[in-house]
Each structure stands twice: as C-alpha cells, then as structure tokens.
C-alpha atoms as a PDB file:
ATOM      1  CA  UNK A   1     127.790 136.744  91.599  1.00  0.00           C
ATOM      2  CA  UNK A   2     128.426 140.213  90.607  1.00  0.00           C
ATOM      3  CA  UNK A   3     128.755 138.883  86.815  1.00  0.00           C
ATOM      4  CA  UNK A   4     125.442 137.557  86.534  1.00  0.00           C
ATOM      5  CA  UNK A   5     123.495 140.315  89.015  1.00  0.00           C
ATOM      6  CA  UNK A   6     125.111 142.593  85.660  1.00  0.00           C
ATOM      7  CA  UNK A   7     124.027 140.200  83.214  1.00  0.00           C
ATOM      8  CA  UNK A   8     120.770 140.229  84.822  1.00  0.00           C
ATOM      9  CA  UNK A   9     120.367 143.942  84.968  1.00  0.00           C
ATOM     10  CA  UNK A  10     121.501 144.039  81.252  1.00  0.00           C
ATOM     11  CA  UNK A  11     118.457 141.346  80.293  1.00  0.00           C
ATOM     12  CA  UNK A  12     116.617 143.339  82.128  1.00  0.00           C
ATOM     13  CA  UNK A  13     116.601 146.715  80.538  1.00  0.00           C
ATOM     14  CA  UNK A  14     117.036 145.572  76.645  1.00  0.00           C
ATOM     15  CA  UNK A  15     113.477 143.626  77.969  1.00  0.00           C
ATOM     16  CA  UNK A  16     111.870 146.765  78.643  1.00  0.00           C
ATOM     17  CA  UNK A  17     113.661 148.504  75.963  1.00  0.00           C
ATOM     18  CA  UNK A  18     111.721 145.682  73.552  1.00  0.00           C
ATOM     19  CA  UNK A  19     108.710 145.682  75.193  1.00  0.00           C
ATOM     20  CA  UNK A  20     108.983 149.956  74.959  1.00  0.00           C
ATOM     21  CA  UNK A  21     109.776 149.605  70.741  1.00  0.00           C
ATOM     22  CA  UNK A  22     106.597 147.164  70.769  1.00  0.00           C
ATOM     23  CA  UNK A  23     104.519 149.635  72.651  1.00  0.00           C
ATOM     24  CA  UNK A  24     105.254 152.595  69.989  1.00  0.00           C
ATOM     25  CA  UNK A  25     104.957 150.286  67.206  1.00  0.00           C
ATOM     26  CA  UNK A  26     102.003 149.197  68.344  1.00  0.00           C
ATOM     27  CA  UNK A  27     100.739 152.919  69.167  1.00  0.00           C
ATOM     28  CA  UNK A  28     101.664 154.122  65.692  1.00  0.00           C
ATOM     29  CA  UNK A  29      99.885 151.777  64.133  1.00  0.00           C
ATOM     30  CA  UNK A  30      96.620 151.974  65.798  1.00  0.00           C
ATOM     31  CA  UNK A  31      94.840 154.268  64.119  1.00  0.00           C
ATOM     32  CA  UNK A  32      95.193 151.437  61.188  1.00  0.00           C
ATOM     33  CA  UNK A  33      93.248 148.965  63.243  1.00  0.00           C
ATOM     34  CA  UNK A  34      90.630 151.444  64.404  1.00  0.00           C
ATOM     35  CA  UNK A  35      89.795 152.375  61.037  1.00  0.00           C
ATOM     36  CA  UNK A  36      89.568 148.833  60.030  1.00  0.00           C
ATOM     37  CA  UNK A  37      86.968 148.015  62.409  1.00  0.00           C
ATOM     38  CA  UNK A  38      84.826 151.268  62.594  1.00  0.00           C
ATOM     39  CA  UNK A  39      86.099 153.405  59.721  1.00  0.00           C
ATOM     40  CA  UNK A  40      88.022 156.866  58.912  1.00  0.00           C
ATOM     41  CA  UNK A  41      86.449 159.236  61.318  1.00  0.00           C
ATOM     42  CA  UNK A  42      84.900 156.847  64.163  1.00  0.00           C
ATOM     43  CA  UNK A  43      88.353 155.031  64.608  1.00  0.00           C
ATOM     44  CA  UNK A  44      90.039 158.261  64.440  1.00  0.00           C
ATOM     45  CA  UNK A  45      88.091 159.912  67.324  1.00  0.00           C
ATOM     46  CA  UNK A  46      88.888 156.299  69.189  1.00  0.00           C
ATOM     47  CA  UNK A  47      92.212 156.673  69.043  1.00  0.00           C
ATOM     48  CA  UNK A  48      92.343 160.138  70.186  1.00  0.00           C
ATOM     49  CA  UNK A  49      89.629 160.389  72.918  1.00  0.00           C
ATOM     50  CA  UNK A  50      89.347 156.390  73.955  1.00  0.00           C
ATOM     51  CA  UNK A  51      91.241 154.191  76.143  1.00  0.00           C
ATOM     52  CA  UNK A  52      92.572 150.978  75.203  1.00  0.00           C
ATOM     53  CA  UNK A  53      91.991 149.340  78.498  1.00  0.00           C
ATOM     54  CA  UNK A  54      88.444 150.535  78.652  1.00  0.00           C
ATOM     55  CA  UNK A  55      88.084 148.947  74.739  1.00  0.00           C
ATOM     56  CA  UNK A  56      89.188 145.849  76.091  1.00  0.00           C
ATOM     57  CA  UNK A  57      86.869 145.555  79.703  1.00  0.00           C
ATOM     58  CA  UNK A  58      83.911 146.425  76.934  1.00  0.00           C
ATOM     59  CA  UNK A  59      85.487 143.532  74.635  1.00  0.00           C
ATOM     60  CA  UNK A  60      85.376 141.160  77.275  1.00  0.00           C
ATOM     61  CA  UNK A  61      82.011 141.691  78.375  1.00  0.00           C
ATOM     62  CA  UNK A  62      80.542 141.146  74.963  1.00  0.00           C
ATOM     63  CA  UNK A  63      83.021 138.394  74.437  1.00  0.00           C
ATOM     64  CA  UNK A  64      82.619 136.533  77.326  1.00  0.00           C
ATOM     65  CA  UNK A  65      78.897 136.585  77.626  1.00  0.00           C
ATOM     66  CA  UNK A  66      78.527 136.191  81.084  1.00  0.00           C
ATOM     67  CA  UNK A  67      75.380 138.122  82.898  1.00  0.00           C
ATOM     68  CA  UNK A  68      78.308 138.000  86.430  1.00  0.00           C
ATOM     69  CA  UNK A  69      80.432 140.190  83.902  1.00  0.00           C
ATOM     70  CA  UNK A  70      78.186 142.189  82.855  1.00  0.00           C
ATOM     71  CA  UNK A  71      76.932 143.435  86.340  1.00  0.00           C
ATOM     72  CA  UNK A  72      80.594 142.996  87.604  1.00  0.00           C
ATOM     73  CA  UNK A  73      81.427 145.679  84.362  1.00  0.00           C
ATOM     74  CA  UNK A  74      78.184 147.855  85.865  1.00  0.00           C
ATOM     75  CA  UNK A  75      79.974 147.993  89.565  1.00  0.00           C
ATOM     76  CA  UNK A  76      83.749 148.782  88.230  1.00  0.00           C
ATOM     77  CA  UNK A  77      82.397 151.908  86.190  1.00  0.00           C
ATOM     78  CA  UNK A  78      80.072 153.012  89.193  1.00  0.00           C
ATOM     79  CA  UNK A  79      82.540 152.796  91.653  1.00  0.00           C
ATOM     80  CA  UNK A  80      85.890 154.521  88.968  1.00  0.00           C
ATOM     81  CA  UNK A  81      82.880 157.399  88.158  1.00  0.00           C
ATOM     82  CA  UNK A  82      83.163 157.596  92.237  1.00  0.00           C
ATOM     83  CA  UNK A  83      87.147 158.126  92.370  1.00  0.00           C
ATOM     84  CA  UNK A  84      87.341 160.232  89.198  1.00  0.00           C
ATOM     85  CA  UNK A  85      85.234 162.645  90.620  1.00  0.00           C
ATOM     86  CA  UNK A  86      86.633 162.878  94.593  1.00  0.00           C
ATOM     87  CA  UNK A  87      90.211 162.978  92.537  1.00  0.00           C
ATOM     88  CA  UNK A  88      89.034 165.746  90.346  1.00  0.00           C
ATOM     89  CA  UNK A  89      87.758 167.793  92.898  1.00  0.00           C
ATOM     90  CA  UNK A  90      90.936 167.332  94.468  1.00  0.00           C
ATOM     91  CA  UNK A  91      92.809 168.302  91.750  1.00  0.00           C
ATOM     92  CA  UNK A  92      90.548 171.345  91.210  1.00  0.00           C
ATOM     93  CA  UNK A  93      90.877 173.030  94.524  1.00  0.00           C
ATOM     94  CA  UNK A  94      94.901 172.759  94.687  1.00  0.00           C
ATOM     95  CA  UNK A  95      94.451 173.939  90.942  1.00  0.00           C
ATOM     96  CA  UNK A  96      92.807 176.977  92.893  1.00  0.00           C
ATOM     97  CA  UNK A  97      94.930 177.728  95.113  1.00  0.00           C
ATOM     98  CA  UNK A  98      97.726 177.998  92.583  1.00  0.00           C
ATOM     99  CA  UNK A  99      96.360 181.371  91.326  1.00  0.00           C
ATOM    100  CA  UNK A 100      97.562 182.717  95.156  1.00  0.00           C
ATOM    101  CA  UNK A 101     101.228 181.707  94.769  1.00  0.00           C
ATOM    102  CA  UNK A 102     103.124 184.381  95.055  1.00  0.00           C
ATOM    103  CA  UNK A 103     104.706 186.211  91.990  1.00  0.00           C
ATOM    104  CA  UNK A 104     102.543 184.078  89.814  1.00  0.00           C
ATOM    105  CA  UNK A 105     101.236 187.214  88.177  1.00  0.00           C
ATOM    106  CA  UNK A 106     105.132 188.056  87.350  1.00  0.00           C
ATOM    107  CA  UNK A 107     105.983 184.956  85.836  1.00  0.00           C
ATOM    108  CA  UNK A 108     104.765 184.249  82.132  1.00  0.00           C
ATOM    109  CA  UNK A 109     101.164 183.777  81.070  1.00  0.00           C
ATOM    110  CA  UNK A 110     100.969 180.631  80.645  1.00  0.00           C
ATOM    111  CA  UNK A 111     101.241 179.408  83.850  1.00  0.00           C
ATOM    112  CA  UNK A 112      98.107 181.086  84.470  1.00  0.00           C
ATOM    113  CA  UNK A 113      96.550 179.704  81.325  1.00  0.00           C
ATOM    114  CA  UNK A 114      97.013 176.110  82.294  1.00  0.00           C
ATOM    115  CA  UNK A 115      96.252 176.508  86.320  1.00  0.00           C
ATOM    116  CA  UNK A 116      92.589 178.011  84.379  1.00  0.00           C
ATOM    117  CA  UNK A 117      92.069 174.813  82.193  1.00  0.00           C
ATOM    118  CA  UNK A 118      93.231 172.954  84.941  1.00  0.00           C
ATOM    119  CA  UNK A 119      90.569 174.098  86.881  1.00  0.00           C
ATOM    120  CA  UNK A 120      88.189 174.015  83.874  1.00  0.00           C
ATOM    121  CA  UNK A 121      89.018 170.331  82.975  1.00  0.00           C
ATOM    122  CA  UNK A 122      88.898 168.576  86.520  1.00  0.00           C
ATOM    123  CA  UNK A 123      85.417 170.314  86.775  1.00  0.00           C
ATOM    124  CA  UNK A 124      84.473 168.936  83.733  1.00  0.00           C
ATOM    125  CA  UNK A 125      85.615 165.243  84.795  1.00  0.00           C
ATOM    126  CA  UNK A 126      83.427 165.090  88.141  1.00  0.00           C
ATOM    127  CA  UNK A 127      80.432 166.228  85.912  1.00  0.00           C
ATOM    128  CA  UNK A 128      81.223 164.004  83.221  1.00  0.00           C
ATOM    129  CA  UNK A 129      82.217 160.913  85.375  1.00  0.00           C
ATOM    130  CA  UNK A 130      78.844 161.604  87.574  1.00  0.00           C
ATOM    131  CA  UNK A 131      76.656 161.869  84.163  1.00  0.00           C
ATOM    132  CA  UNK A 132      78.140 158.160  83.225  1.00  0.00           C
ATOM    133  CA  UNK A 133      77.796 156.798  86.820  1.00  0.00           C
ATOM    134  CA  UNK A 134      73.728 158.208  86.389  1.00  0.00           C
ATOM    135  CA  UNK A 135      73.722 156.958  83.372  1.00  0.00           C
ATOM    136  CA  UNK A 136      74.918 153.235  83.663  1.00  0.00           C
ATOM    137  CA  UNK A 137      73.157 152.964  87.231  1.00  0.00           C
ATOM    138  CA  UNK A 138      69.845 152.734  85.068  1.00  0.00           C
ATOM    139  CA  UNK A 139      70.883 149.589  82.839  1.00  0.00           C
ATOM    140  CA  UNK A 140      69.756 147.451  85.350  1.00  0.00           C
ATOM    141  CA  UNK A 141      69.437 144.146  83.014  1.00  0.00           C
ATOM    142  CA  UNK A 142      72.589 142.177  81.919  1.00  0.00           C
ATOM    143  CA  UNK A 143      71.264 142.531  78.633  1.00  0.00           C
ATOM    144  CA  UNK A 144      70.835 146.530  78.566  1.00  0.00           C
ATOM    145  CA  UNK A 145      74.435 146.713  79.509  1.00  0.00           C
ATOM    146  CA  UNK A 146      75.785 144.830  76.161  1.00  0.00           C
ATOM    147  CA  UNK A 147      73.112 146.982  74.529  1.00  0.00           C
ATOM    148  CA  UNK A 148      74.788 150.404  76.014  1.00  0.00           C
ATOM    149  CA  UNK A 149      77.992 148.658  75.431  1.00  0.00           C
ATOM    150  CA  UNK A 150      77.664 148.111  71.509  1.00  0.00           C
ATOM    151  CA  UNK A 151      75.582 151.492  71.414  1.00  0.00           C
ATOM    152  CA  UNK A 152      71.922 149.511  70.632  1.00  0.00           C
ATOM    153  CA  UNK A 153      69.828 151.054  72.827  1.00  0.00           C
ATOM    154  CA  UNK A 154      66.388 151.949  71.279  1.00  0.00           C
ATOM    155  CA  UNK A 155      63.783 154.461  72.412  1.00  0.00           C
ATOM    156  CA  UNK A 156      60.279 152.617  72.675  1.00  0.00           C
ATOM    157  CA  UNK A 157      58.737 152.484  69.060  1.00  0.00           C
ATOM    158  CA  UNK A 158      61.676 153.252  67.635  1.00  0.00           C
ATOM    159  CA  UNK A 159      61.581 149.354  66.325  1.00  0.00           C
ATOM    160  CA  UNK A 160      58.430 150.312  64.118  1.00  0.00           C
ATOM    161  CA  UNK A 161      60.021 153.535  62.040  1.00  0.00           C
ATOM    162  CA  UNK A 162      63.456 151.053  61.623  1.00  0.00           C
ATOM    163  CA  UNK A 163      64.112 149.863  58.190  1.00  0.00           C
ATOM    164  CA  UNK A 164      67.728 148.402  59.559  1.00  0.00           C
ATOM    165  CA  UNK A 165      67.038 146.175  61.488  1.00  0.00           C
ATOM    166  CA  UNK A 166      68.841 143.503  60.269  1.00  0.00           C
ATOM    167  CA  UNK A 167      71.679 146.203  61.003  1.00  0.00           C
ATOM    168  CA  UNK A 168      71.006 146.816  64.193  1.00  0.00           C
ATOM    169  CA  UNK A 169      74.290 145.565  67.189  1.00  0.00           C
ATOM    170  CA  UNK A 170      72.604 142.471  69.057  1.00  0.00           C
ATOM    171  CA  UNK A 171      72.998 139.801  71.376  1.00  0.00           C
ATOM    172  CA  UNK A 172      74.381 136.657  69.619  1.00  0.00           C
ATOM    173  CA  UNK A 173      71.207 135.079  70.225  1.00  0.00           C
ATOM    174  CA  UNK A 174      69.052 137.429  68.379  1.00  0.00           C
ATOM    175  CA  UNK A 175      71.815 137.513  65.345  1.00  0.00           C
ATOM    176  CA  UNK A 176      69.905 136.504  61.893  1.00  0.00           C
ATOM    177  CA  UNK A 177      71.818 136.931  58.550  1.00  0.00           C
ATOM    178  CA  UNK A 178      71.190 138.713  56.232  1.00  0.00           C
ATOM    179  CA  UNK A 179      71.890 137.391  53.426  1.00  0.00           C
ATOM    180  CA  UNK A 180      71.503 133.895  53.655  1.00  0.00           C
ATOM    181  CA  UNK A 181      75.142 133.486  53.812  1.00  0.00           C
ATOM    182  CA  UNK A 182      77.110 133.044  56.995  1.00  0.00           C
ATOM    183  CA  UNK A 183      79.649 135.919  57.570  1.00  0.00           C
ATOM    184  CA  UNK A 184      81.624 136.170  60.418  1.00  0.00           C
ATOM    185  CA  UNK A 185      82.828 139.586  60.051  1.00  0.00           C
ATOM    186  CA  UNK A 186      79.252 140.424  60.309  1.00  0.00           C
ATOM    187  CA  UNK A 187      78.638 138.862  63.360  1.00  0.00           C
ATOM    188  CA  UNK A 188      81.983 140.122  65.165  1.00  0.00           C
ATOM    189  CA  UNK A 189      80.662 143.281  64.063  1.00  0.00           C
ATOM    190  CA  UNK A 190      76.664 143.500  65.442  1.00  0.00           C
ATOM    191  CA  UNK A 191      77.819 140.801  67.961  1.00  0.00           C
ATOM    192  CA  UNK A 192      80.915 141.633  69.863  1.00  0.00           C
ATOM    193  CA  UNK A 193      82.632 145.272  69.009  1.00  0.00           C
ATOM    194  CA  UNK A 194      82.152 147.710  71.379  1.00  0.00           C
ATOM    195  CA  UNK A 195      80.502 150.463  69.833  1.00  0.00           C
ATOM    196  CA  UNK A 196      83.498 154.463  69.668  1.00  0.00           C
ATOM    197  CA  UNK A 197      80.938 156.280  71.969  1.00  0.00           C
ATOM    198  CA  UNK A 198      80.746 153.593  75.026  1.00  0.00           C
ATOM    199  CA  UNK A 199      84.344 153.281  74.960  1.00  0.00           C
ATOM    200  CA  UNK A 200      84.771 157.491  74.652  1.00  0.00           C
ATOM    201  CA  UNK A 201      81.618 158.084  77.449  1.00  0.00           C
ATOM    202  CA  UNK A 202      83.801 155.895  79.782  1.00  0.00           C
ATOM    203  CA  UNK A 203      87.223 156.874  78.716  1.00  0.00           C
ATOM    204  CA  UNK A 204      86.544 160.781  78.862  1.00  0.00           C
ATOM    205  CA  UNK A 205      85.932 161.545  82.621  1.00  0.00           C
ATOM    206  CA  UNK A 206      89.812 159.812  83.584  1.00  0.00           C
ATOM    207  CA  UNK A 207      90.838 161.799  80.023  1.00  0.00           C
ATOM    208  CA  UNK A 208      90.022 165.019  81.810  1.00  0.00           C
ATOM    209  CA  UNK A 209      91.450 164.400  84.947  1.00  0.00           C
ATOM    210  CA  UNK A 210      94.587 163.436  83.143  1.00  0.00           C
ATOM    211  CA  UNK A 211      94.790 166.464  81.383  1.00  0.00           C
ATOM    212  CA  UNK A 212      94.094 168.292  84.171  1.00  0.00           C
ATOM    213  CA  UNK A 213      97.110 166.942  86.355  1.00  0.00           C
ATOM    214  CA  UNK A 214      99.210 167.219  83.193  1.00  0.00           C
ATOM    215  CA  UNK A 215      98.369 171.113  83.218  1.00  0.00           C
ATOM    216  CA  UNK A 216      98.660 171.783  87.082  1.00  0.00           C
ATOM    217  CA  UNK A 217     102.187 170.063  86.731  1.00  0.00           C
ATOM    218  CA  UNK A 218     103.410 172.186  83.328  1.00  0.00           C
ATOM    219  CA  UNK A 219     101.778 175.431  85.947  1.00  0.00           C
ATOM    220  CA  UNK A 220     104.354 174.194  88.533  1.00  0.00           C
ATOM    221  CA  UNK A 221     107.467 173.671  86.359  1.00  0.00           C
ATOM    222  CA  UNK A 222     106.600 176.976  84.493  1.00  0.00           C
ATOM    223  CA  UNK A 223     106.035 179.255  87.875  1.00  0.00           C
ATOM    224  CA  UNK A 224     109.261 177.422  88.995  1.00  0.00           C
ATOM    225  CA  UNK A 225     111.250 177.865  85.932  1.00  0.00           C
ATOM    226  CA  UNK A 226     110.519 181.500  86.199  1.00  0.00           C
ATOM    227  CA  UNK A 227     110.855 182.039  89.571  1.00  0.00           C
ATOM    228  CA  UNK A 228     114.779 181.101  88.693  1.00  0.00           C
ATOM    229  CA  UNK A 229     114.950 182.849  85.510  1.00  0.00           C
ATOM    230  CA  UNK A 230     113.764 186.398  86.826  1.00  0.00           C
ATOM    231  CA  UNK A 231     115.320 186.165  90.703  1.00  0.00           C
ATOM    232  CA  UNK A 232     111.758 186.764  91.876  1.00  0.00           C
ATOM    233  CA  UNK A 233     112.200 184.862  95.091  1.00  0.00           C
ATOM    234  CA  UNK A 234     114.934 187.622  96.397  1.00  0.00           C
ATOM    235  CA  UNK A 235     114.411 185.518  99.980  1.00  0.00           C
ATOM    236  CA  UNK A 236     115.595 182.391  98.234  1.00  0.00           C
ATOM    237  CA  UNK A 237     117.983 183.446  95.939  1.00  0.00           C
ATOM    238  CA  UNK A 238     119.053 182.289  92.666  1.00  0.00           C
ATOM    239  CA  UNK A 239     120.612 179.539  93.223  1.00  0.00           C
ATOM    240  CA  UNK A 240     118.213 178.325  95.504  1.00  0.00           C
ATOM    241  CA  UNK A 241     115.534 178.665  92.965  1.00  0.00           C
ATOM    242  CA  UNK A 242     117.532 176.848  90.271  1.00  0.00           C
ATOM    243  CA  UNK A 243     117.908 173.711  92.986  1.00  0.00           C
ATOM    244  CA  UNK A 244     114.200 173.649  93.382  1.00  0.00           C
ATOM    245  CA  UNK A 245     113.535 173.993  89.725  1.00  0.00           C
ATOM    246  CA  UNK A 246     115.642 170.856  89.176  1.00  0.00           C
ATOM    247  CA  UNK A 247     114.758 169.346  92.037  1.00  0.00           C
ATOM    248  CA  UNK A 248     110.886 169.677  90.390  1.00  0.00           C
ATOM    249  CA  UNK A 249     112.285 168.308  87.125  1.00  0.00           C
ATOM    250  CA  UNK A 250     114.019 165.170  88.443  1.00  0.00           C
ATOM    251  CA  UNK A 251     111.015 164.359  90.421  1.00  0.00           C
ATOM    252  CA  UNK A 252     109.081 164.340  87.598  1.00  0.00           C
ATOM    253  CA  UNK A 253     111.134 162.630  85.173  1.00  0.00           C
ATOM    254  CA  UNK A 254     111.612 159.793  87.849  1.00  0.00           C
ATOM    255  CA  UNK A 255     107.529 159.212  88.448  1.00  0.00           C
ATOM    256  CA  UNK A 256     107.024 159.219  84.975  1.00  0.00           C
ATOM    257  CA  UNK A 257     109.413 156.517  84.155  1.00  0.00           C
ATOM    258  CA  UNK A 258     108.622 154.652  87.091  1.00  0.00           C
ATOM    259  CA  UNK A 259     104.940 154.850  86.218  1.00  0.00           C
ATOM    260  CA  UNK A 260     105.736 154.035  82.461  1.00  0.00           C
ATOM    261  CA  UNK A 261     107.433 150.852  83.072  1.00  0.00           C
ATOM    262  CA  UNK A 262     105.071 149.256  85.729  1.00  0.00           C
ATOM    263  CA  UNK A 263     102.739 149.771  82.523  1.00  0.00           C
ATOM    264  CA  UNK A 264     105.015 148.338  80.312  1.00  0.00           C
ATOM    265  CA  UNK A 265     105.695 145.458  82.294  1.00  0.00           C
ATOM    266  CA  UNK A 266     101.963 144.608  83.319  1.00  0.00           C
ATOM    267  CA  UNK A 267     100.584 144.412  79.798  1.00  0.00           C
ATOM    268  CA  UNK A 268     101.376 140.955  78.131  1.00  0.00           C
ATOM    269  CA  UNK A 269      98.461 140.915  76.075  1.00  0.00           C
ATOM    270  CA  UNK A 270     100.210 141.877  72.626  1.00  0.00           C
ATOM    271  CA  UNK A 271      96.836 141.100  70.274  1.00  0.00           C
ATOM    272  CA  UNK A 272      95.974 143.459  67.924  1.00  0.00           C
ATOM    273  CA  UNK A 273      91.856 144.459  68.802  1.00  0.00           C
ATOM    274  CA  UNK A 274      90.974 142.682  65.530  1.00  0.00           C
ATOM    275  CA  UNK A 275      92.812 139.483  66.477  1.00  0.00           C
ATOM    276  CA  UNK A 276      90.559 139.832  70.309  1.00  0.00           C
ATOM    277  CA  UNK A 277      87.272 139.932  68.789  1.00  0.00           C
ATOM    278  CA  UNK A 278      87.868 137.297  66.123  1.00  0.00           C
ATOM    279  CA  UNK A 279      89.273 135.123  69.298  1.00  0.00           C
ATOM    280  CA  UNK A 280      85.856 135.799  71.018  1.00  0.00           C
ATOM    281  CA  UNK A 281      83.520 134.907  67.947  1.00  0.00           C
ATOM    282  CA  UNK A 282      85.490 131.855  67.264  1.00  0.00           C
ATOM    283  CA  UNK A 283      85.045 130.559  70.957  1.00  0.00           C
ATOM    284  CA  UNK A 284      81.526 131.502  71.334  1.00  0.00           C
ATOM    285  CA  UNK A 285      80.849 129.770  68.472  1.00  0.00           C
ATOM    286  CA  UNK A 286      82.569 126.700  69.237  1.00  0.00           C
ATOM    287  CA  UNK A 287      80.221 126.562  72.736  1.00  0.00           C
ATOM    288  CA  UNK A 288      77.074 127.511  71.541  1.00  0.00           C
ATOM    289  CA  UNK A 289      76.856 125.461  68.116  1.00  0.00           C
ATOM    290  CA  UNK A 290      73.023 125.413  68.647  1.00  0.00           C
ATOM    291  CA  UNK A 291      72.874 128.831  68.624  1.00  0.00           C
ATOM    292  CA  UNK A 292      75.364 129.261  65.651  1.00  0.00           C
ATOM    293  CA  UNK A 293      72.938 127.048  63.547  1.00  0.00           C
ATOM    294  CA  UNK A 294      70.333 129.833  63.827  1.00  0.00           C
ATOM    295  CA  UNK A 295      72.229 132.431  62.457  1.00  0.00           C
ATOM    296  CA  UNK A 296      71.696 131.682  58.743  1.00  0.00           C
ATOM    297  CA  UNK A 297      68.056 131.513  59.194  1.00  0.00           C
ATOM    298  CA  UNK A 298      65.894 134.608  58.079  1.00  0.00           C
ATOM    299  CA  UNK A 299      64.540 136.264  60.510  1.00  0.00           C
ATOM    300  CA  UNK A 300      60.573 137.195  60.225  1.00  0.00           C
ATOM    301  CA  UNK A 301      58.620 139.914  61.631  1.00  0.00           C
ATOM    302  CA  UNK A 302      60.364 142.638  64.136  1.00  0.00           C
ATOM    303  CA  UNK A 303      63.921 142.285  65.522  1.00  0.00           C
ATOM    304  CA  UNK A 304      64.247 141.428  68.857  1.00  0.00           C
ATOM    305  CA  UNK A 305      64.414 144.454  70.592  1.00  0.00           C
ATOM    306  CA  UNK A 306      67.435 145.234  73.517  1.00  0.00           C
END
C-alpha cells in the first residue's frame, strides 16, 4: 500500500509538473496568437492588460449565441464589478493603515512607495469596476451586449457618415460578404472575436486590485525584512524579527503555490484562442445553414445597425 500511495504521489507531481511546462509554453507563446488575430499593437496590449478567462466568457457569448448567455454574461460582470470594488476598498484602508506601523519611516523607501500605489491602485479598481458595472447596466438588449462585446456600438447617425460598413463587427445574421466570396476568417473575425478593449474594460478593475495586493504584500515583506536587518524592534529582538520575517516568507510561498496549482489543475481547456473561435464558426454554421446561405449575398442599402 505504501508502494503505490508513492507511486501515486510521484504521478501526481510530474502531472502538475506537465501541466506547469504547458502553462509557460503556452504563456510564452501568446503574444503570437494575439497578434494573429488582432495585430502587433492591439494583441500586444491584450496580452499585457487582458485576462484570458475574461477572453474566453466574451468568446462564448458570441460563440454560443444564446440571448440566456448573453444576459447571464450582463449579471456575472454586474455582480464581479460589485466584489472588486467592496475588495478594493478593503484592500485600500488596511493599505492605509500601513503608513502608521511603527518604524516604517526607518525602514527603506520603498515600502512606503508601494503601501502609496497600493492605495492609489485599489482606488482606482472600485472606480474603474463601478464605471464598467454603469456602463454594462445600460446594454439592456441581448443584442447590445454582443455589440459592446465585439466593440460595435454606434452613436445614432453614425451609420450615415460610415463608408465601412461592410467592416463593421455584427451579429451573424446581419453578416454579408464582401466580396462575393465566402471567407471564413472574415466572418470569425466581424462575427465572433471579442473585440482588445471589452476584454481590457473588464479585465482592468481585478488587474488593479491584483496589483494592489501584490504591492501591500512586497510593503509587508519589505517593513519586515528591515525590521530584522536594522534591530528596530529592540522589544522583539533580532532573532525574533528574523522568525517573523520567515515566518511571512513561508506563508507566502505556500498560498502562492497552493493557489497556482488549484489553477493549474482546473483548466483543461488546452485550445489555442484561434482554434476556439474557428470551433464556434464551424458549429454555428453547421446549425444555422439557412442563415449561412445568406452570407454570400450583397448586401443593399445601410447595414443593419447594433
């Protein structure tokens, strides 16, 4: 029993340790994919400022075509604007209250400088997560939400001073080509790619908040670290300090892997975000062959507008 409880273990980690090489592969070469579908500097600000997750919800909803999705999409980013910005605000005030510790001024700069954009960053997040929640409370159509979602929202008018139209993002429905020829790439294009600033609106506000946890914890470990370093905490002691300090460090090293491998483990979709969208143009078009059929027909007159 104790054999295979090892062997078990063993298949265990090299798993993750696969599934962790995947991950990285799959991180490095990202930027290659973005650029494929939205070009050099879009896919570039993608990969910095979105989130994948968020690129795939958006995906889905386009994908999928569902009007339940859509208004099930509408609810999710309400109610994550809502815990974004009570979590911020959290996050802010204990950011705060870090500028009273004691010796803090004697320890080096830095700590200082990261409590500030601490502050500055979770501040940032409730404002920007309670913009988006305004924002996507007023799509109140299924339809306006795949608009907002693949960035074709018009302005009223704006239809008449458009000379690419035939450009424009669109529901699958409203899709003409242009020319008469069929191309798919086209269509997973207008049709079904989330547009960079949809997927950077939403991904931004949790962005901030990350960074702003990331720079109250590098305040902690650098007040801590110090705290040993210079004996400031006479009360304590050196030695003391040091235990804490490592004490801080082993916490955090633990909660990161922990948190890193329940991630690891949870994502078994291993499609590139080309391979997605081409999956969701291909099914649509095998269920809606009537509508497929009206694709290669020119369209006449005005676009259909979102």
């Amino acid at each position: 029993m104790e054999f295979l409880a090892a062997v078990a273990s063993i298949s265990a980690v090299l798993q993750i340790q696969l599934i962790a090489t995947q991950r990285i592969a799959s991180f490095l070469w990202q930027p290659v994919i973005n650029a494929r579908l939205y070009g050099g500097g879009p896919g570039f600000i993608l990969f910095i400022f979105g989130n994948r997750t968020v690129w795939r919800t958006e995906a889905s909803v386009l994908g999928i075509m569902d009007d339940d999705d859509a208004l099930g999409f509408k609810k999710s980013v309400q109610d994550e604007c809502t815990m974004i910005s009570v979590a911020a605000a959290i996050v802010a005030q204990i950011a705060m209250t870090g500028f009273s510790l004691e010796h803090l001024s004697e320890t080096h700069c830095s700590a200082r400088a990261f409590l500030l954009f601490s502050v500055v960053s979770s501040l940032m997040a409730v404002y920007y997560a309670t913009t988006q929640q305004r924002i996507v409370g007023r799509l109140l159509r299924p339809k306006k939400i795949r608009g907002w979602i693949r960035g074709s929202l018009s302005q009223p008018g704006q239809d008449l001073w458009d000379f690419d139209l035939h450009k424009r993002p669109c529901d699958p429905e409203e899709y003409r080509s242009t020319p008469p020829e069929l191309e798919l790439i086209d269509v997973r294009s207008r049709c079904f790619t989330p547009s960079v600033a949809s997927v950077v609106a939403l991904s931004a506000p949790q962005f901030l908040l990350t960074s702003s946890l990331v720079s109250l914890l590098l305040a902690i470990g650098i007040y801590s670290g110090f705290i040993w370093t210079r004996n400031l905490d006479t009360a304590t002691g050196s030695s003391g300090s040091r235990n804490i300090f490592i004490v801080y460090i082993i916490s955090m090293v633990v909660c990161i892997v922990l948190y890193s491998t329940c991630r690891l483990i949870q994502d078994h979709d291993k499609r590139w975000e080309v391979e997605i969208l081409d999956d969701y143009v291909k099914l649509y078009v095998e269920k809606h062959p009537a509508v497929v059929r009206t694709w290669t027909q020119n369209s006449t007159g005005t676009h259909p507008g979102n």
